[in-house]
Every structure is written in C-alpha cells, then in structure tokens.
Protein backbone atom coordinates (compact mmCIF):
# COMPACT_ATOMS: atom_id res chain seq x y z
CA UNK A 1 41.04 -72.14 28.14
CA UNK A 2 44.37 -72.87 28.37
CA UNK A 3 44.85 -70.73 25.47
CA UNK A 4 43.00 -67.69 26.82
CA UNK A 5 45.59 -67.82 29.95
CA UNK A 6 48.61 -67.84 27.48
CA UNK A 7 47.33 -64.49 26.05
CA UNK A 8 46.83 -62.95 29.05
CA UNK A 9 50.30 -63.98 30.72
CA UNK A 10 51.39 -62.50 27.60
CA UNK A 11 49.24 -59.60 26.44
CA UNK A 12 47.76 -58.85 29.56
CA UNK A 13 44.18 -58.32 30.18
CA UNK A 14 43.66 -55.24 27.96
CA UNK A 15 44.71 -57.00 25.03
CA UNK A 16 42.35 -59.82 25.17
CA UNK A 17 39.60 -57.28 25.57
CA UNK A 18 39.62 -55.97 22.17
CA UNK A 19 40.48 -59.20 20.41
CA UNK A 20 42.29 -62.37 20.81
CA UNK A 21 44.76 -61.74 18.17
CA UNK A 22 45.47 -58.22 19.61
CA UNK A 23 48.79 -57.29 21.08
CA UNK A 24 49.11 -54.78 23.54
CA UNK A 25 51.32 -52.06 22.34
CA UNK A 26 50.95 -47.99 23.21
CA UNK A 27 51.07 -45.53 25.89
CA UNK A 28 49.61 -43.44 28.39
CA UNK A 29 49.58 -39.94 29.36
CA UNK A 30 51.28 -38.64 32.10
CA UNK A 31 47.99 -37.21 33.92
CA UNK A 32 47.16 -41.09 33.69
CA UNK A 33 43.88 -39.98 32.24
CA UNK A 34 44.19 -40.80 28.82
CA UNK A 35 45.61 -44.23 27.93
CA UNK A 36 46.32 -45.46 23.78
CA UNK A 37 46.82 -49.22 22.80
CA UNK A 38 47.95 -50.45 19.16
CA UNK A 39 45.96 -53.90 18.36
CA UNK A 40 46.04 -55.89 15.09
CA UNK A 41 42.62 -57.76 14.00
CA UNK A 42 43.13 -59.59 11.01
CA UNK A 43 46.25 -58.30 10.23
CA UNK A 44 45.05 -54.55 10.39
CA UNK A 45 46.54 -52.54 12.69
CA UNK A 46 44.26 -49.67 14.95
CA UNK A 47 44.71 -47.44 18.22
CA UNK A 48 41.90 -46.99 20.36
CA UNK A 49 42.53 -44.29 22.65
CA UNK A 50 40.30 -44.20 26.21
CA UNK A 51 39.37 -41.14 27.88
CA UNK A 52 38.75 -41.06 31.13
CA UNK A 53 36.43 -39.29 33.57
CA UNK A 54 35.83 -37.07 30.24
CA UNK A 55 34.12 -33.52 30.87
CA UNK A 56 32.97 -32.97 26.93
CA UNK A 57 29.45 -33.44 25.98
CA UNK A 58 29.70 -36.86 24.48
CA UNK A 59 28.12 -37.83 20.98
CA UNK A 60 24.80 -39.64 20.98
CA UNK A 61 25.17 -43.11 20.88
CA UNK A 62 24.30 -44.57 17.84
CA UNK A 63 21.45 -47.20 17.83
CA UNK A 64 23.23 -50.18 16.91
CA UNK A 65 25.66 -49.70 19.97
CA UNK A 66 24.06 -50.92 23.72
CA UNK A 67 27.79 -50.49 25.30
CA UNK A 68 29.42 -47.75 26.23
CA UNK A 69 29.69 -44.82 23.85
CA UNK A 70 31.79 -41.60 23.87
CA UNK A 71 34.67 -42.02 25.46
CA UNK A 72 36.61 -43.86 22.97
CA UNK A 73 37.82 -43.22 19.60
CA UNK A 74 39.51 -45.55 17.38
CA UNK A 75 41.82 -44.83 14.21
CA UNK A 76 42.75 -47.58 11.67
CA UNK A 77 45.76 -46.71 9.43
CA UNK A 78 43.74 -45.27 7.20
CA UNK A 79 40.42 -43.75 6.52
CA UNK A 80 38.57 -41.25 9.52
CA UNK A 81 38.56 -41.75 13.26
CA UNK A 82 35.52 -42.92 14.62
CA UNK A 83 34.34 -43.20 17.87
CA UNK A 84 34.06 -47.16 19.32
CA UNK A 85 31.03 -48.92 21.06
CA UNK A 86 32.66 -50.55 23.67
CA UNK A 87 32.43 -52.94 26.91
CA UNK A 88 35.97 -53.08 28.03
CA UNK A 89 38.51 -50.85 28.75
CA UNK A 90 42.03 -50.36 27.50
CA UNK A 91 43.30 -49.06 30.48
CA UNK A 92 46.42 -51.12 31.89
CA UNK A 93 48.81 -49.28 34.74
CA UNK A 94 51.70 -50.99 32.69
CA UNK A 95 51.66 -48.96 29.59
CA UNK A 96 54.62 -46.59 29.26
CA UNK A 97 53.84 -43.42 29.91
CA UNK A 98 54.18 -40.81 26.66
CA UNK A 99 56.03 -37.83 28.45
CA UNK A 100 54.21 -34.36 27.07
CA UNK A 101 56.04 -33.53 23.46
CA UNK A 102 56.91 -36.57 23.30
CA UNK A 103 56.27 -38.78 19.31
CA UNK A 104 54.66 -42.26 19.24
CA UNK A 105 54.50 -43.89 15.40
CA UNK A 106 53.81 -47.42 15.27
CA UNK A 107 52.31 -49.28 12.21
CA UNK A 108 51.15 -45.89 10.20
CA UNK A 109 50.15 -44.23 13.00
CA UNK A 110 51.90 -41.05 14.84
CA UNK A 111 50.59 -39.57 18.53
CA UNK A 112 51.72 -36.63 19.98
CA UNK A 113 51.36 -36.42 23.54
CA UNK A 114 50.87 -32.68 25.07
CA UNK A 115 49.43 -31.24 28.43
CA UNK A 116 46.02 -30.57 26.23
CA UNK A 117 45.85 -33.95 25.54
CA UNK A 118 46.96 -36.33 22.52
CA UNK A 119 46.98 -35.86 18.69
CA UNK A 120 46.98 -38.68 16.90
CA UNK A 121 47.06 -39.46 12.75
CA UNK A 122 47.15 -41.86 10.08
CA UNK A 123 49.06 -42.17 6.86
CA UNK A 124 45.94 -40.34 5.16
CA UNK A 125 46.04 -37.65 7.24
CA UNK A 126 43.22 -38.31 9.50
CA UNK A 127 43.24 -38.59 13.08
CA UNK A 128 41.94 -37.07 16.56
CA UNK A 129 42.25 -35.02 19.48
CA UNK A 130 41.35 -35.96 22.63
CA UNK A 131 41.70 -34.87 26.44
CA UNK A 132 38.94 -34.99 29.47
CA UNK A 133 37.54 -31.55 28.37
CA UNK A 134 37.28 -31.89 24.26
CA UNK A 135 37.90 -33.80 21.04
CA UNK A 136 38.20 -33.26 17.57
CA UNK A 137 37.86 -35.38 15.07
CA UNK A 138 39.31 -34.58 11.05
C-alpha cells in the first residue's frame, strides 16, 4: 500500500489509473474538454486522449469491453489508433494546457492542438482526430 501512495504523491491519480508503471506526462486543451496523457507499460510508450461530454455518434462497443467505450482513443508509437475500453479517466486539472497551434512530440508521438480539436500521430504515420463533435481515425 505504501507503494500505491508513493505513485500517487508522485504521478498523481491519473497515472495510476492506466497502470502502475505509467507516468503522467501530456496536456490539455484549452476548452478543458479534451485532455492527452503519455504512459509507458512495459517499456512502450502510448497517449490516450479523453474526450469529454463528446457530441459524435460513438462506435459500438465491442463485446469483449463492459467499460466505457467511445470516448477514448489510444495511439502506441506505432501501428493504428484504436479506440480504448476504459473505467478511469485521464482527466487531471494539472496537465499543462496545449495553447491552440501549439506542437507536443514526446516518445514518437506529435499532437497538434487547434480550436477543432487535436491531431495526433505516430512515427508510422498513423494517428487521430478528435474534438466533442467528431473523430477520425487513419
């Protein structure tokens, strides 16, 4: 237990959510509705990216997922986005905020934050785009 308390005095909250050996690096837009955090399982680094009170018609959720569904997509640094079955949140007020046309790149990845949302890819050239009303996913 002890150990759990050390993470979150030094992760924070939203870290431990996705994984105990995450760290909590990324960024949030400045609407606040769209928040992005960099975690490393296993030594492979990924940003989820949380949308909230989204507007678009949402995916069907897969079978295999009873969580959440939708509202999250996930990119690895390489390979396709994919949207992430999820019970948590990544949303933490003390992420920096990504001012619009502003660059993020951290570990492979590169965001661009913009008032239509964020754009975010890998060194393969895959990635997303997400805001409350749409995504895109290529």
């Amino acid at each position: 237990m002890k150990y759990v308390w050390l993470l979150m005095a030094l992760f924070g909250t939203g870290a431990l959510a996705q994984s105990a050996t995450s760290f909590n690096a990324g960024f949030s837009l400045p609407s606040g509705q769209l928040q992005c955090g960099l975690f490393s399982d296993g030594g492979q680094a990924s940003l989820r990216c949380d949308v909230l009170e989204s507007t678009f018609r949402r995916p069907a959720r897969p079978a295999d997922c009873p969580l959440d569904y939708g509202d999250s997509l996930s990119l690895g640094v390489a390979g396709r986005a994919t949207f992430t079955c999820h019970g948590d949140t990544i949303v933490d007020p003390a992420r920096p905020v990504l001012a619009y046309g502003q660059l993020w790149q951290r570990a492979g990845l590169t965001c661009r934050s913009s008032t239509a949302g964020v754009r975010c890819l890998n060194i393969d050239g895959h990635g997303f785009e997400l805001a409350r009303a749409r995504y895109r996913v290529f």
